[in-house]
Protein backbone atom coordinates (compact mmCIF):
# COMPACT_ATOMS: atom_id res chain seq x y z
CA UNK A 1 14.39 -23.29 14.84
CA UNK A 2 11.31 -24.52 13.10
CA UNK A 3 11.48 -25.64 9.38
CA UNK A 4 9.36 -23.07 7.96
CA UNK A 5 7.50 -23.78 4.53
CA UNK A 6 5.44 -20.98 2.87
CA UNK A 7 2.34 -21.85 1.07
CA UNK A 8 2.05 -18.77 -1.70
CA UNK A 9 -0.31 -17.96 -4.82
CA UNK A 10 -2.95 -15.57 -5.84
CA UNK A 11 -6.04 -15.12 -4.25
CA UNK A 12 -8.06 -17.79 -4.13
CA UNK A 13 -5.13 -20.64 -5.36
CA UNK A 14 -6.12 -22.97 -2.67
CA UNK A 15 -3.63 -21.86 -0.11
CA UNK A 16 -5.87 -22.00 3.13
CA UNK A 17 -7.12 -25.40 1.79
CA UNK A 18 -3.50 -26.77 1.49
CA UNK A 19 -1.69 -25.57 4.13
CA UNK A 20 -4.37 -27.56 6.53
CA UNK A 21 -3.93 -30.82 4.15
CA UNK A 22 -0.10 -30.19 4.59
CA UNK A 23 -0.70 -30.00 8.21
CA UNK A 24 -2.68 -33.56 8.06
CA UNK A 25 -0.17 -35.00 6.29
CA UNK A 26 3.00 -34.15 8.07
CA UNK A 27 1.21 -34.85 11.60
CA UNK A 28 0.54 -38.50 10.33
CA UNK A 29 4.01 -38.73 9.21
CA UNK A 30 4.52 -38.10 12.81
CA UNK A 31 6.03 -34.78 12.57
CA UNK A 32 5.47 -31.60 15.14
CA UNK A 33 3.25 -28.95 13.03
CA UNK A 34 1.88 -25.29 13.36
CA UNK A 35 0.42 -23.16 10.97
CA UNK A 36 0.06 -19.34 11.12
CA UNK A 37 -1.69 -17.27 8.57
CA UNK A 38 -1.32 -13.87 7.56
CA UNK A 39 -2.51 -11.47 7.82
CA UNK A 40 -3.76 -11.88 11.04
CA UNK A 41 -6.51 -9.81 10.64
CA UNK A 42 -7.47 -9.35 14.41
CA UNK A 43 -4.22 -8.16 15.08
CA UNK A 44 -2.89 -4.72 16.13
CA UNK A 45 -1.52 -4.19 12.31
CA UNK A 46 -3.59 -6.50 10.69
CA UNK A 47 -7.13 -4.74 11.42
CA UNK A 48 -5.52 -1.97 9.56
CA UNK A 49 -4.67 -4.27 6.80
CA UNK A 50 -8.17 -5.77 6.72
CA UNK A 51 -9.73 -2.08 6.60
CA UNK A 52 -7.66 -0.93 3.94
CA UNK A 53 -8.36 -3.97 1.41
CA UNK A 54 -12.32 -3.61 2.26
CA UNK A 55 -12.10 0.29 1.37
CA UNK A 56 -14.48 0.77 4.66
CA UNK A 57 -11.92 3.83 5.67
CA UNK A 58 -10.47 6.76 3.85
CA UNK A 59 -7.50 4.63 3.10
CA UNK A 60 -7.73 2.32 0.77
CA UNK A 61 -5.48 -0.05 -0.23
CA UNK A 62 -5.64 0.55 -3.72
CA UNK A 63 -4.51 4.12 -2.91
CA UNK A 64 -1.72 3.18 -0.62
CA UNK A 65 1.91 3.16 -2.37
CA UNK A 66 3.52 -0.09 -2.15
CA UNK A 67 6.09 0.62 0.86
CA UNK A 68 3.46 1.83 2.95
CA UNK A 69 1.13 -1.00 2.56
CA UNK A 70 4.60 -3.82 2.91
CA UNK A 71 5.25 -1.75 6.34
CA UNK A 72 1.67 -2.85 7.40
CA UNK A 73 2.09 -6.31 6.17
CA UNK A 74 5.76 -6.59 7.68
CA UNK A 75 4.44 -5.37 11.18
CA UNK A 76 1.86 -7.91 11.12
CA UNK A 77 4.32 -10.69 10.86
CA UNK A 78 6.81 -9.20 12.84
CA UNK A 79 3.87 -8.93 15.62
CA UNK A 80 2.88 -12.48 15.56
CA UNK A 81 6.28 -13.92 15.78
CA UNK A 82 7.36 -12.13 18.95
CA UNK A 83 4.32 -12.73 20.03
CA UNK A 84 4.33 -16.82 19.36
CA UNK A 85 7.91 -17.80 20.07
CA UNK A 86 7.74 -20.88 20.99
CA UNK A 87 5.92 -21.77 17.74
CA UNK A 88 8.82 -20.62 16.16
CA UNK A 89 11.18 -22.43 18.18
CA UNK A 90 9.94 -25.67 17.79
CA UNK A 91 12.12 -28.54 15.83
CA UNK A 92 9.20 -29.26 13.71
CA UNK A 93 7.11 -27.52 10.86
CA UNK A 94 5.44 -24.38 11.06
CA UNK A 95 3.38 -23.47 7.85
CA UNK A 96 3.37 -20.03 6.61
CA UNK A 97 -0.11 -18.91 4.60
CA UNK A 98 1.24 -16.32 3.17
CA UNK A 99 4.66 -14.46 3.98
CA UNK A 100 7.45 -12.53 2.74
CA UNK A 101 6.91 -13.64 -0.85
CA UNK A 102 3.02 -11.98 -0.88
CA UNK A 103 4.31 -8.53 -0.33
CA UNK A 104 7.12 -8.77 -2.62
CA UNK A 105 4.95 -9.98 -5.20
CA UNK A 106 1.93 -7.97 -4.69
CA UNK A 107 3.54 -4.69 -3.97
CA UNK A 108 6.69 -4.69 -6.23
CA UNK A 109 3.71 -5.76 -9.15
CA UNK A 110 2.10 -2.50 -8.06
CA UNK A 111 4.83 -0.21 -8.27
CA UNK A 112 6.40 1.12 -11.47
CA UNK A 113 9.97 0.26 -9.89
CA UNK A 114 9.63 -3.61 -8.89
CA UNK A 115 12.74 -4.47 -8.38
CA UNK A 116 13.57 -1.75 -6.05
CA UNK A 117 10.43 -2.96 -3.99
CA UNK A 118 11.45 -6.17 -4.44
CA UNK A 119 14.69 -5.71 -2.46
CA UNK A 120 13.78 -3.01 -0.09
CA UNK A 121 10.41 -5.26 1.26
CA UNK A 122 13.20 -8.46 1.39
CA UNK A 123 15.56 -5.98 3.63
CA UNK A 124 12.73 -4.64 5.32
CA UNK A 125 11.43 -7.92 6.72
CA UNK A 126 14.29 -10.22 6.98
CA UNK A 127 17.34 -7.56 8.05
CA UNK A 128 15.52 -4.97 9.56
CA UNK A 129 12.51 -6.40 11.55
CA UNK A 130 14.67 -9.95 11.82
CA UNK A 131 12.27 -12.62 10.16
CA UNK A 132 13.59 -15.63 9.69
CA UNK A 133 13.93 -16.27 5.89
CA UNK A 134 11.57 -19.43 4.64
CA UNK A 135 13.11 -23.25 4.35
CA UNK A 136 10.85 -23.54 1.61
CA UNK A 137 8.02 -21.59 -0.58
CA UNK A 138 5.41 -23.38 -2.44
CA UNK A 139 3.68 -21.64 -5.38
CA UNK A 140 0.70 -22.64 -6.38
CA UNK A 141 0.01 -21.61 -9.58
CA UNK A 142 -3.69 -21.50 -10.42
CA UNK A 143 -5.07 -19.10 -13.24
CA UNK A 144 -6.91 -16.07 -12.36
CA UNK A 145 -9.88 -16.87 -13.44
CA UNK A 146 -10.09 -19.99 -11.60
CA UNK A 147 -9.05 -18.28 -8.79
CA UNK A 148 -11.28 -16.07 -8.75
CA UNK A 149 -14.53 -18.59 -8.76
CA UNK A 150 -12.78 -19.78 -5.34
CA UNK A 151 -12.15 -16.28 -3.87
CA UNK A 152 -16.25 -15.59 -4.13
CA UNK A 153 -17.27 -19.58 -2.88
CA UNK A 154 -14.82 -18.24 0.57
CA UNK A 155 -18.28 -17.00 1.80
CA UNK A 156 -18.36 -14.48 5.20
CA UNK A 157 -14.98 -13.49 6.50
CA UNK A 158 -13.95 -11.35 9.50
CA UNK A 159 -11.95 -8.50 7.80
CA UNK A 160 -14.56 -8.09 4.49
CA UNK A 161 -17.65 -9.91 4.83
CA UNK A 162 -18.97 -11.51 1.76
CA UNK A 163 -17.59 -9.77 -0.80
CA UNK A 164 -14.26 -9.37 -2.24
CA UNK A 165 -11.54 -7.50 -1.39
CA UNK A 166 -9.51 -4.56 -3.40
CA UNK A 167 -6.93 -6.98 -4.35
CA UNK A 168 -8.77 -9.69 -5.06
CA UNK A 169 -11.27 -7.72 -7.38
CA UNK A 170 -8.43 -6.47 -9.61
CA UNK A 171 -7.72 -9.46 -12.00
CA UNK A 172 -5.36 -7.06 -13.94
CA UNK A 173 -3.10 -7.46 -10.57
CA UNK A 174 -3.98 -10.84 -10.01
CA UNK A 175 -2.65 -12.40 -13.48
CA UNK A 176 0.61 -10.02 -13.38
CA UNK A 177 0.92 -11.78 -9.38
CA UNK A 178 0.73 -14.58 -10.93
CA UNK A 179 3.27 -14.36 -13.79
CA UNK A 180 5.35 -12.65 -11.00
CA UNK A 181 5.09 -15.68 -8.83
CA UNK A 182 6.11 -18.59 -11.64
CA UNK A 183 9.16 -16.36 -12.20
CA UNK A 184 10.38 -15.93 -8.80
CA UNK A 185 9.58 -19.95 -8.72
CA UNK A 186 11.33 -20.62 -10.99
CA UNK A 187 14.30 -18.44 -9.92
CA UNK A 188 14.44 -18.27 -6.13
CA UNK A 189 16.47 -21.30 -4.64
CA UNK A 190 14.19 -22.12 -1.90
CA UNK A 191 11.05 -22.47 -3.99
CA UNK A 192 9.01 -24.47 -5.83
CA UNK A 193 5.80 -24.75 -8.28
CA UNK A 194 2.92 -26.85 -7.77
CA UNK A 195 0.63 -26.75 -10.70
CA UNK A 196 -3.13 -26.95 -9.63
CA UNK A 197 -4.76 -27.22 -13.14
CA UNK A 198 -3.63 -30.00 -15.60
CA UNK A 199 -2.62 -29.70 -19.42
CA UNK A 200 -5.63 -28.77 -20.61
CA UNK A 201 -6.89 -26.11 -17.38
CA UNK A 202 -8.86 -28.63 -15.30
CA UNK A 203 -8.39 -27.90 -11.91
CA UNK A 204 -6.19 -30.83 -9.98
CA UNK A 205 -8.44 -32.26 -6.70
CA UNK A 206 -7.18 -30.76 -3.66
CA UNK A 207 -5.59 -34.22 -2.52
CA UNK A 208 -3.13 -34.48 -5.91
CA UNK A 209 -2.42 -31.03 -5.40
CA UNK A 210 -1.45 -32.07 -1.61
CA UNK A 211 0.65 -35.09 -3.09
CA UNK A 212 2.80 -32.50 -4.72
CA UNK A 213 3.02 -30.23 -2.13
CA UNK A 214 3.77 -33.09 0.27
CA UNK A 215 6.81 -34.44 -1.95
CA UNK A 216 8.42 -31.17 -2.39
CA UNK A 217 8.67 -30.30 1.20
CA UNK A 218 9.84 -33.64 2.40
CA UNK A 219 12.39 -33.53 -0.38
CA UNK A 220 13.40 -29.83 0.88
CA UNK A 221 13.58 -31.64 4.41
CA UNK A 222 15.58 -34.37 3.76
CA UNK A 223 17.72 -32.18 1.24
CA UNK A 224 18.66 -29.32 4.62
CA UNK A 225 18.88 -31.95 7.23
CA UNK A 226 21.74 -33.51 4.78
CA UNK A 227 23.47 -30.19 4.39
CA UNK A 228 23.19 -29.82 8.10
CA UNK A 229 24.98 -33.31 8.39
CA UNK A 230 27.64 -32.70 6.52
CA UNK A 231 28.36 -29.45 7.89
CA UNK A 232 28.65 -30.94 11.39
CA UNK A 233 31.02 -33.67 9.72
């Protein structure tokens, strides 16, 4: 089974732009990488997805209750790993753009009961439709309103065009996301916090943000395969 490490953060944190620097990086450490990024919006489940953020349909997403729209978002990934299982099989990394973590934290910040959501999106996805639970998750934590100057530089894109989406043009939901994801980072074993703005809110070049990212999941790496060692000992 693949080690799977889950880039995470608001919209527009730099996720797309790190995941393919994290790819760089571990394939000229020599290591077997493959990244998949959700939603796939060209999917079966993800076209649904994309409609619903760009409000082009009579359901929106902003109207949709939190289960319903982590159903959508859990089909979606469910599809693409049945569908790719050799990617999945692999012995090396395969890079998540989003996963689990972006419905619990999106949905569960939407509802008025998060911590039920919380737990009924992790049984959805991992016990019910059987995805395999992350090695690692990386949190980028970037403020919203930085964030938000990178969500409208993104430019034309398949599922919205040039504009933003629902989600991302709610910066109410985007800064509670984002307190929601330095708490779960700072509680949830299997992740960790890569700050992308320094001390005094200057955002960190994409290659020290890398660095970080880099360190943690070679550390995470190293850290399982010893486990795994002395298991077999």
């Amino acid at each position: 089974m693949a080690f799977l490490v889950c880039i995470e953060g608001i919209d527009g944190s730099g996720k797309s732009t790190q995941s393919a620097l994290l790819q760089e990086n571990l394939l000229s450490a020599g290591f077997q990488v493959c990244v998949r990024s959700y939603p796939v919006y060209s999917s079966f489940f993800g076209r649904v997805i994309g409609e619903a953020l760009a409000a082009d349909t009579e359901v929106s997403a902003a109207a949709q209750d939190p289960r319903s729209m982590a159903l959508w978002y859990g089909m979606d990934r469910w599809l693409d790993f049945h569908s790719n299982p050799d990617v999945f099989a692999t012995r090396g990394f395969v890079i998540l753009n989003r996963y689990t973590l972006s419905s619990i934290v999106y949905q569960s910040t939407r509802s008025s009961t998060p911590h039920q959501i919380s737990n009924w999106i992790e049984e959805l996805e991992h016990n019910i439709l059987g995805l395999p639970k992350p090695n690692l998750y990386i949190i980028l934590n970037t403020h919203h309103c930085e964030a938000m100057s990178k969500v409208l530089e993104k430019g034309v894109r398949d599922y919205i065009g040039n504009k933003s989406d629902i989600y991302e043009q709610d910066q109410d939901l985007q800064e509670r996301a984002r307190e929601m994801y330095v708490y779960l980072g700072r509680s949830l074993p299997n992740a960790n916090i890569v700050e992308c703005q320094d001390s005094a809110g200057r955002m960190l070049s994409p290659d020290l943000i890398a660095n970080d990212v880099l360190a943690s999941v070679l550390k995470a790496y190293q850290l399982a395969h010893v486990r795994s060692d002395g298991e077999r000992l």
